[in-house]
Protein backbone atom coordinates (compact mmCIF):
# COMPACT_ATOMS: atom_id res chain seq x y z
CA UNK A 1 -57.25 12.93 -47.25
CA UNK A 2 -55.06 16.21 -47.41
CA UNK A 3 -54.91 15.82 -43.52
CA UNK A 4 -53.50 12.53 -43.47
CA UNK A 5 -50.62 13.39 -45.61
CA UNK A 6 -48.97 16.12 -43.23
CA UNK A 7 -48.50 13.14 -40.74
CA UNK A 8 -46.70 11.51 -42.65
CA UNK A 9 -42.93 12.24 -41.99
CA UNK A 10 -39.61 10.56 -43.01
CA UNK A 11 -38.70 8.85 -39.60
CA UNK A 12 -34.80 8.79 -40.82
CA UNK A 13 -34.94 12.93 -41.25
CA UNK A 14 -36.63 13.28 -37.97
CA UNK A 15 -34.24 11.07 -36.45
CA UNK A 16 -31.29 12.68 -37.65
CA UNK A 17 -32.27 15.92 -38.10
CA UNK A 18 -34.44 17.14 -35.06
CA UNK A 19 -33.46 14.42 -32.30
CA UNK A 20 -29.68 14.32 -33.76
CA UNK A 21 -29.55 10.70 -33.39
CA UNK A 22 -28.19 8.07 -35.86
CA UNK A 23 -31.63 6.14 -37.42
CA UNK A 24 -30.56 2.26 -37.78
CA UNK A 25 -33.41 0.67 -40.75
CA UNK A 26 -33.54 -2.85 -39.02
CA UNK A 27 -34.62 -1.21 -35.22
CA UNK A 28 -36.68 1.83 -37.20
CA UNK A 29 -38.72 -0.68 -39.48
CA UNK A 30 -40.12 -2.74 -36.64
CA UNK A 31 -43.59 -2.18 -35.64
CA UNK A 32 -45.85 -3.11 -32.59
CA UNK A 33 -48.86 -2.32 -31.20
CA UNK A 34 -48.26 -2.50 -27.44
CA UNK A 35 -46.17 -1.08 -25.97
CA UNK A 36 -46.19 1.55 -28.52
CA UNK A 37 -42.73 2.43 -29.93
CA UNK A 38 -41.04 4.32 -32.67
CA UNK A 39 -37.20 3.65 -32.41
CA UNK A 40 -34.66 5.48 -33.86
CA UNK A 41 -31.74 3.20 -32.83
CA UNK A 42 -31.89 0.63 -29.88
CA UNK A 43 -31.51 3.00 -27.67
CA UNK A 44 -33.50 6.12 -28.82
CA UNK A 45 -37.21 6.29 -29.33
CA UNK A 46 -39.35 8.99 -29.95
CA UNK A 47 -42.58 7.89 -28.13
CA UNK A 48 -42.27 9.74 -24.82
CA UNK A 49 -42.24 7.36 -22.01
CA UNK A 50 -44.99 8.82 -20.32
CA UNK A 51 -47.65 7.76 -23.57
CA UNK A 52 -47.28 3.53 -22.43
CA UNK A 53 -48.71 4.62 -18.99
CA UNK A 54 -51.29 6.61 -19.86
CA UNK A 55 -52.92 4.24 -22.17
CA UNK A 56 -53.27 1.93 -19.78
CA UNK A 57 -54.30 4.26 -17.03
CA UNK A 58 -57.16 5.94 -19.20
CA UNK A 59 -57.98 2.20 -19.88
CA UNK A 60 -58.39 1.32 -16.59
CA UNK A 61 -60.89 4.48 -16.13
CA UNK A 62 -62.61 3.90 -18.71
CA UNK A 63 -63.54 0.00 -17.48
CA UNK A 64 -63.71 1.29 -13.89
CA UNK A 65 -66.31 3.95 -15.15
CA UNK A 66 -68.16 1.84 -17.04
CA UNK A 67 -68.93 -0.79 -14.01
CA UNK A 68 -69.91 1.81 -12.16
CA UNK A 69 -72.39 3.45 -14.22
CA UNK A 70 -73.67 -0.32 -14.90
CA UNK A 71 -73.60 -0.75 -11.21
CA UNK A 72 -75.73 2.35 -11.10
CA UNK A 73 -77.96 1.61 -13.17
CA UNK A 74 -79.00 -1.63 -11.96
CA UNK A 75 -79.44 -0.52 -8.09
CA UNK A 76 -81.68 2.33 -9.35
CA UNK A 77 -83.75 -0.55 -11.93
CA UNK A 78 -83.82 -2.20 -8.20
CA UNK A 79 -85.06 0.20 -6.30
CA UNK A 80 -87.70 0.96 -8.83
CA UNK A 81 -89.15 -1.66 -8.74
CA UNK A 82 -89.77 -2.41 -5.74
């Protein structure tokens, strides 16, 4: 539980502070899912643009990977069997 606190960091300090941008509440508070974002203003954000990409690309390889271990599997149950 100890673990979880450290993570959690005032955005507006971080904002100000570290990235030396102005943090605007109404653009800071909003959340979504996908793509992932964590605005400072509307035109700051801390996610790093490269983090949208490689969710989807490690998503990709993990469904591509998966069909063709299933693929695998089912020409080997094939040729067993015969």
């Amino acid at each position: 539980m100890g673990f979880v606190h450290v993570l959690q960091w005032n955005k507006e300090e971080v904002c100000e502070f570290i990235h030396e941008q102005q943090y605007d509440p109404e653009v800071g508070q909003a959340v979504q899912l996908f793509p992932l974002s964590n605005k400072c203003n509307a035109e700051y954000d801390l996610m790093p643009p490269y983090v949208n990409p490689g969710i989807v690309a490690l998503t990709v390889l993990v469904v591509l990977s998966l069909y063709f271990y299933r693929r695998a599997v089912a020409r080997e149950r094939a040729d067993s069997a015969e």
